[in-house]
C-alpha atoms as a PDB file:
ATOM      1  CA  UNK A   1       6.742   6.370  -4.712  1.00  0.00           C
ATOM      2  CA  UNK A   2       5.799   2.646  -5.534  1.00  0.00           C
ATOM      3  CA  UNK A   3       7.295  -0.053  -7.386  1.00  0.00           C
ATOM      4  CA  UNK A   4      11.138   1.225  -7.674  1.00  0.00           C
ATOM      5  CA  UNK A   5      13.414  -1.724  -8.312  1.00  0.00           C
ATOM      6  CA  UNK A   6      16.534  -2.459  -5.584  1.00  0.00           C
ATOM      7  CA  UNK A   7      19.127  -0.471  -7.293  1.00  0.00           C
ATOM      8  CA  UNK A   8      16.478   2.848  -7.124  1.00  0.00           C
ATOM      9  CA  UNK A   9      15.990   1.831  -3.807  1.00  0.00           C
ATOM     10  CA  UNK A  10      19.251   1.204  -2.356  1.00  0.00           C
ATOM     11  CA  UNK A  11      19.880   5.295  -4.030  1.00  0.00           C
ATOM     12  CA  UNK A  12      16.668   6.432  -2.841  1.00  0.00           C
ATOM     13  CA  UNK A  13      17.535   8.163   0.780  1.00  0.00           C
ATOM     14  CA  UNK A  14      18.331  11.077  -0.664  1.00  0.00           C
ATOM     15  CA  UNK A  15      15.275  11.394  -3.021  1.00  0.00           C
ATOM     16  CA  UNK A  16      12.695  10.586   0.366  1.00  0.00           C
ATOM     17  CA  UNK A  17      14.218  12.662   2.310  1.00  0.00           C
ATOM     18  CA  UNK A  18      14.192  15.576  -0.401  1.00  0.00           C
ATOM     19  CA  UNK A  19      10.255  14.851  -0.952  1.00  0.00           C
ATOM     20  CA  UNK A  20       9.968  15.666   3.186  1.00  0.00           C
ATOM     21  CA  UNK A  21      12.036  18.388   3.135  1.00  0.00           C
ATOM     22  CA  UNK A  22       9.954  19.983  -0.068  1.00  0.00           C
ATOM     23  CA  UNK A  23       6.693  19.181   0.931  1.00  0.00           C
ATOM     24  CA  UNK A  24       6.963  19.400   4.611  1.00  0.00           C
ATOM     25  CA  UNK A  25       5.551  16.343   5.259  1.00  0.00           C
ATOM     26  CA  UNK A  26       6.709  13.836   8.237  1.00  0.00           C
ATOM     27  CA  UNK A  27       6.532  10.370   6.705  1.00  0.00           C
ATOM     28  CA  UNK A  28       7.266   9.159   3.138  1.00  0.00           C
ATOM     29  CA  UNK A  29       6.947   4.963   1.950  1.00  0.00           C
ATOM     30  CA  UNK A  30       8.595   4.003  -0.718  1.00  0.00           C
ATOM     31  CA  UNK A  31       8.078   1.060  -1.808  1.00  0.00           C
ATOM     32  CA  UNK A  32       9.943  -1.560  -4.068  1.00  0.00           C
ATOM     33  CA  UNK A  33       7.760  -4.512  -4.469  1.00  0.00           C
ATOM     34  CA  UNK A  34       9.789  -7.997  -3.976  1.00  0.00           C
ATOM     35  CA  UNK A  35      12.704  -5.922  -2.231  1.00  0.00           C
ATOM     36  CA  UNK A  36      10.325  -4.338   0.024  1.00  0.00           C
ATOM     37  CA  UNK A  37      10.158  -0.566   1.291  1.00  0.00           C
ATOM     38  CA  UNK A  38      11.555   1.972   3.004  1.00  0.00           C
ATOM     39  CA  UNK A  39      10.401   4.553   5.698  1.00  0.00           C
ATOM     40  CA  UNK A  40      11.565   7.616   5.998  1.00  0.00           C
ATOM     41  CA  UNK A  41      10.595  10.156   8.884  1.00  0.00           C
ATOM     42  CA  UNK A  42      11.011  13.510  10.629  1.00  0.00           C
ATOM     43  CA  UNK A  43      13.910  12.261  12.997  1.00  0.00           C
ATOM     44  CA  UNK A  44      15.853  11.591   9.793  1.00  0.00           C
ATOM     45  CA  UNK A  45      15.704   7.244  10.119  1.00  0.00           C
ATOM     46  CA  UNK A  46      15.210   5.434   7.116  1.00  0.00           C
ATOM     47  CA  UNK A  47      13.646   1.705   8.184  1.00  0.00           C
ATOM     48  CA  UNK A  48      13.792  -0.717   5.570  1.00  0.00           C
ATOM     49  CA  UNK A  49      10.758  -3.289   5.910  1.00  0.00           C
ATOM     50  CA  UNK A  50      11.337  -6.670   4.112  1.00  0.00           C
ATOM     51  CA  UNK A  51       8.706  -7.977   1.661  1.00  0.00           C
ATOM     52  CA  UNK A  52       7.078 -11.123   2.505  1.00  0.00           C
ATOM     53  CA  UNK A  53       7.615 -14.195   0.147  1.00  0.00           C
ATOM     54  CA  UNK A  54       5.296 -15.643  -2.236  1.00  0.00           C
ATOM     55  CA  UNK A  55       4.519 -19.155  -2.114  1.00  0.00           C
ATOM     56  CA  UNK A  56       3.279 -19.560  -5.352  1.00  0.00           C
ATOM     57  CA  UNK A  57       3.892 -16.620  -7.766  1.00  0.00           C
ATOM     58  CA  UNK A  58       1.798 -15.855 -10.624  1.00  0.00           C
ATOM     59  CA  UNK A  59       1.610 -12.538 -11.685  1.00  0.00           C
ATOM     60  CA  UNK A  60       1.937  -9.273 -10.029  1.00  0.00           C
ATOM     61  CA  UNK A  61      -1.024  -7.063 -11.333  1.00  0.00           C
ATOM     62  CA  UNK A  62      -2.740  -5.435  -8.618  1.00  0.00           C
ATOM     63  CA  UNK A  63      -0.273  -6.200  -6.047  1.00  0.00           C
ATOM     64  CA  UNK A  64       0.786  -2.417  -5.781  1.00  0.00           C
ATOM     65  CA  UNK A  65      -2.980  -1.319  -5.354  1.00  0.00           C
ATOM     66  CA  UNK A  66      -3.356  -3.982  -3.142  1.00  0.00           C
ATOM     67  CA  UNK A  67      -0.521  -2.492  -1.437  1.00  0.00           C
ATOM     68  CA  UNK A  68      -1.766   0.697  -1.374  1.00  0.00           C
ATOM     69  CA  UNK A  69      -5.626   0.022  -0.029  1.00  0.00           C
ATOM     70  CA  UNK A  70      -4.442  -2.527   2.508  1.00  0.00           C
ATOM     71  CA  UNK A  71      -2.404   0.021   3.830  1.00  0.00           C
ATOM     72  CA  UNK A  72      -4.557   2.995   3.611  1.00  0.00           C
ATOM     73  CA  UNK A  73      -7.506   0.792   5.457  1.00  0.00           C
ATOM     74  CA  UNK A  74      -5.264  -0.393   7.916  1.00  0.00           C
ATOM     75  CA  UNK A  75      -3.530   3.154   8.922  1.00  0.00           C
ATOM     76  CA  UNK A  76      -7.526   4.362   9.259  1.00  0.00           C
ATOM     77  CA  UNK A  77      -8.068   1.678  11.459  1.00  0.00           C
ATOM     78  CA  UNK A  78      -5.425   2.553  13.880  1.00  0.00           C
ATOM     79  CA  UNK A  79      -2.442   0.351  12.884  1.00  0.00           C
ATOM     80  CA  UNK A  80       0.738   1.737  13.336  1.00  0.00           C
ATOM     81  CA  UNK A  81       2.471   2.170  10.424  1.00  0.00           C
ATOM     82  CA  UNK A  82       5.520  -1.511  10.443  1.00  0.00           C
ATOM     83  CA  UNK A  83       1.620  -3.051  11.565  1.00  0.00           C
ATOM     84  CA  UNK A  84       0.078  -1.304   8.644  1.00  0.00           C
ATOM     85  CA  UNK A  85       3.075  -1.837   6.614  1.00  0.00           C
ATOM     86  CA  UNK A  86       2.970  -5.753   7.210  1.00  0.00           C
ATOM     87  CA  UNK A  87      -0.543  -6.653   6.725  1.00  0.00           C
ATOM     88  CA  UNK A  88      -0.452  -4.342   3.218  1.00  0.00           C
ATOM     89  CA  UNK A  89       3.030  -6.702   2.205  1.00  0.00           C
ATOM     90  CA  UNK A  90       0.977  -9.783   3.198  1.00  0.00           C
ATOM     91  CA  UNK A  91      -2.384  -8.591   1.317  1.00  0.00           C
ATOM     92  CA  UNK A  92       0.326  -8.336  -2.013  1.00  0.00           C
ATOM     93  CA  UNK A  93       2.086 -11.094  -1.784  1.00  0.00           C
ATOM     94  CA  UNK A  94      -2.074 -13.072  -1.700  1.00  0.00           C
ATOM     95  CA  UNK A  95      -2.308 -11.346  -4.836  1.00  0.00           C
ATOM     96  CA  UNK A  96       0.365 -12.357  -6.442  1.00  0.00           C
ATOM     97  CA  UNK A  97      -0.998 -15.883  -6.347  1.00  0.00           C
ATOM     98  CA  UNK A  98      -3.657 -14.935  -8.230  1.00  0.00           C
ATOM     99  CA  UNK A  99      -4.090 -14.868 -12.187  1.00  0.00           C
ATOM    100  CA  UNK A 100      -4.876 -11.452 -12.512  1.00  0.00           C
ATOM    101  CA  UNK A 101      -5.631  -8.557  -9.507  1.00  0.00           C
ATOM    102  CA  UNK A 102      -9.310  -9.885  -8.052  1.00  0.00           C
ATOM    103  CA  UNK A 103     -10.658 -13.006  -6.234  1.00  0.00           C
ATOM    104  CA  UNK A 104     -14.322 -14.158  -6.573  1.00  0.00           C
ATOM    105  CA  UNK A 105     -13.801 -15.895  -2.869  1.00  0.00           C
ATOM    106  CA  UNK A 106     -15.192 -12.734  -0.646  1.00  0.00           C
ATOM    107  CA  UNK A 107     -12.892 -14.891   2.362  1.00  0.00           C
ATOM    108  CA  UNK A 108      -9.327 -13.491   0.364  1.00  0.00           C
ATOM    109  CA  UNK A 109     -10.385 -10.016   1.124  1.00  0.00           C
ATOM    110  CA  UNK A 110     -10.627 -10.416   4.961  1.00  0.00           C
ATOM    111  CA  UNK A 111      -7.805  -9.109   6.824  1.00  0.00           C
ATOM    112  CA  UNK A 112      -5.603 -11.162   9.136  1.00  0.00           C
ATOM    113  CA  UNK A 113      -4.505 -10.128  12.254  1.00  0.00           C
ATOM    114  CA  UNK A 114      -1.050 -11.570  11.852  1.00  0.00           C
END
């Protein structure tokens, strides 16, 4: 689930932890863009991972794919998930100081190790 706003999420444990149980899957994200997003897994824990600030806001289109691929890329290359989970908060917060969801400087797209 992406982009619920922090009343959804602060209701949401039940509704993550109902998608595991019906799909028998291990791990759900949610995640709640400024407020940040919640893990739920198998051991029944629910970690809440802050979102990192913005220094200069502009807009927020494309910060949720951003989201998405940084994470996706990041869980391929080995990351664990907070890791993965960082970087892909990070990568959206660069977007949102952006006009728009792309960069034509090819050095925003390379991932920091931080």
């Amino acid at each position: 689930l992406v982009g619920e706003t922090r009343n959804k999420l602060e209701g949401c444990d039940l509704g993550g932890k109902s998608i595991m149980a019906r799909l028998s899957i291990f791990k759900v994200l949610i995640t709640g863009g400024a407020t940040g997003a919640r893990i739920f897994s198998e051991d029944s824990s629910v970690s809440c991972m802050p979102a990192p600030s913005v220094d200069k806001f502009v807009d927020a289109v494309g910060a949720g794919d951003g989201f998405s691929a940084s994470l996706i890329r990041s869980i391929l290359a080995g990351e664990n998930l907070s890791h993965a989970i960082k970087l892909a908060g990070g990568f959206a917060a660069k977007i949102c100081s952006l006009r728009g969801a792309t960069s034509d400087e090819r050095d925003f797209y390379q991932v920091s190790p931080t």
